[in-house]
C-alpha atoms as a PDB file:
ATOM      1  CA  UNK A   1       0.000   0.000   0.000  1.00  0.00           C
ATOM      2  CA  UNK A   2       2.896   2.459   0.963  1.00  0.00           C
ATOM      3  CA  UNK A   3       4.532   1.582  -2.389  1.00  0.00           C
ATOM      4  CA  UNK A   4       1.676   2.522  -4.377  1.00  0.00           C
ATOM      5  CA  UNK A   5       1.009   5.366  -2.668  1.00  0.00           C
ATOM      6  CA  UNK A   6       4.579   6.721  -2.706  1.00  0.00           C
ATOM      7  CA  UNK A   7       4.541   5.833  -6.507  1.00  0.00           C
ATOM      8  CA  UNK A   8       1.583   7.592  -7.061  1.00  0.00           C
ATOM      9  CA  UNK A   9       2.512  10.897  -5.227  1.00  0.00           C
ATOM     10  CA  UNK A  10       5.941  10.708  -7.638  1.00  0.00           C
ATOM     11  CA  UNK A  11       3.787  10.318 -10.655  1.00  0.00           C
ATOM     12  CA  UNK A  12       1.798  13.376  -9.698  1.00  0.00           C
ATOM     13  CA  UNK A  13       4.790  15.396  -8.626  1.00  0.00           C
ATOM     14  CA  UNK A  14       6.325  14.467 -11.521  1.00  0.00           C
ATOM     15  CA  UNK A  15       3.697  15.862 -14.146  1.00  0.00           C
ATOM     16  CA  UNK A  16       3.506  18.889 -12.682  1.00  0.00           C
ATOM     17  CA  UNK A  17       6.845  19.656 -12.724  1.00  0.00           C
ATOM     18  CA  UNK A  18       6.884  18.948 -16.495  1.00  0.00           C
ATOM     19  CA  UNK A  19       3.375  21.078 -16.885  1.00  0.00           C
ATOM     20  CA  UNK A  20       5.626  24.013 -14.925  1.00  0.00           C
ATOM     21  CA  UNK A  21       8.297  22.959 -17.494  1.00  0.00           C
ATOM     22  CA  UNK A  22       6.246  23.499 -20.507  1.00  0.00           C
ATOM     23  CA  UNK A  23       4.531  26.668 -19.463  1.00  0.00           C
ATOM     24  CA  UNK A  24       8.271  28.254 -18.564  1.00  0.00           C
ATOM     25  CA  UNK A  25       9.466  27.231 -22.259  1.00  0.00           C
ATOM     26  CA  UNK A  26       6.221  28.564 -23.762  1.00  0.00           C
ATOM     27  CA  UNK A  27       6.849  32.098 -21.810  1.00  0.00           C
ATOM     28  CA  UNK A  28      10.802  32.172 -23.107  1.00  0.00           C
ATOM     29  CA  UNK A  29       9.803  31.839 -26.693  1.00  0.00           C
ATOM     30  CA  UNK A  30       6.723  34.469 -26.149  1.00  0.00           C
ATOM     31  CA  UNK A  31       9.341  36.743 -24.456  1.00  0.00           C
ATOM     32  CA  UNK A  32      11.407  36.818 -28.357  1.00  0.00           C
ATOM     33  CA  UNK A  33      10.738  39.621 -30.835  1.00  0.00           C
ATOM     34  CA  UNK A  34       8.958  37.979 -33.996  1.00  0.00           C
ATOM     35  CA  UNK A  35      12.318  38.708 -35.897  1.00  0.00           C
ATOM     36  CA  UNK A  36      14.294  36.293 -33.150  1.00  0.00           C
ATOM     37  CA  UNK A  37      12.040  33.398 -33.594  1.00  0.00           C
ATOM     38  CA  UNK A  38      12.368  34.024 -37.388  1.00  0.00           C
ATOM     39  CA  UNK A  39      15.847  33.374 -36.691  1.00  0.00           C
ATOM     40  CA  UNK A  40      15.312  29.985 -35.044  1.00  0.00           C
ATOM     41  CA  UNK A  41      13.004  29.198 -37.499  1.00  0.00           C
ATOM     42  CA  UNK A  42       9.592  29.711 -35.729  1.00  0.00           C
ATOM     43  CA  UNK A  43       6.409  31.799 -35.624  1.00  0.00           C
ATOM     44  CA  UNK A  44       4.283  32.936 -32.480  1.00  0.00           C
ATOM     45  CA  UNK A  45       1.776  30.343 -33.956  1.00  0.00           C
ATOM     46  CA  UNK A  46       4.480  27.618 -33.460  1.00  0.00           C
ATOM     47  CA  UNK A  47       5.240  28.018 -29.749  1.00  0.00           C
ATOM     48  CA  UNK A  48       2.318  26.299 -27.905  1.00  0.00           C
ATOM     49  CA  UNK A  49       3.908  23.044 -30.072  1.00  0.00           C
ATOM     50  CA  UNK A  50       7.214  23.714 -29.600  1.00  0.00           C
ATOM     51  CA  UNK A  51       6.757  23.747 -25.764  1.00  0.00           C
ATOM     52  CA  UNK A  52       4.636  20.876 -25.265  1.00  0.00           C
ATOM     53  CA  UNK A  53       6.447  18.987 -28.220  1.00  0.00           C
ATOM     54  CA  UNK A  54       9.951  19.692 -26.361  1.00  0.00           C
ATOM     55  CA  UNK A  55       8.466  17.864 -23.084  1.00  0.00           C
ATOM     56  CA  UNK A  56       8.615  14.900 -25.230  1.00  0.00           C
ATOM     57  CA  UNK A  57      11.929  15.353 -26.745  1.00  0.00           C
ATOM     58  CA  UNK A  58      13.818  15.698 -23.864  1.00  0.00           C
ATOM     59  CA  UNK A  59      12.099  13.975 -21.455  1.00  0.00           C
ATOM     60  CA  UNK A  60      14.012  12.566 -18.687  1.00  0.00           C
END
């Protein structure tokens, strides 16, 4: 019972430290001037993907 509890309260824990994770990379890009994230190669419509895509990508 302990172990599933403990397990469960890391699984929580865990997701909303990547949720905190995504939001923080989606503020950084919205932060850019337009003419930055041309230089990276995105648009303001791109960012909400990028963020939540890059939670994937580099997951630990």
């Amino acid at each position: 019972m302990r172990t599933t509890t403990a397990r469960t309260t890391i699984a929580v824990a865990t997701s909303l430290l990547r949720m905190r994770r995504t939001r923080r990379n989606a503020w950084m890009l919205h932060t850019l001037f337009d003419a930055q994230l041309k230089d990276i190669g995105l648009t303001r419509s791109d960012i909400r993907y990028v963020a939540s895509s890059a939670r994937e990508l580099f997951a630990d």
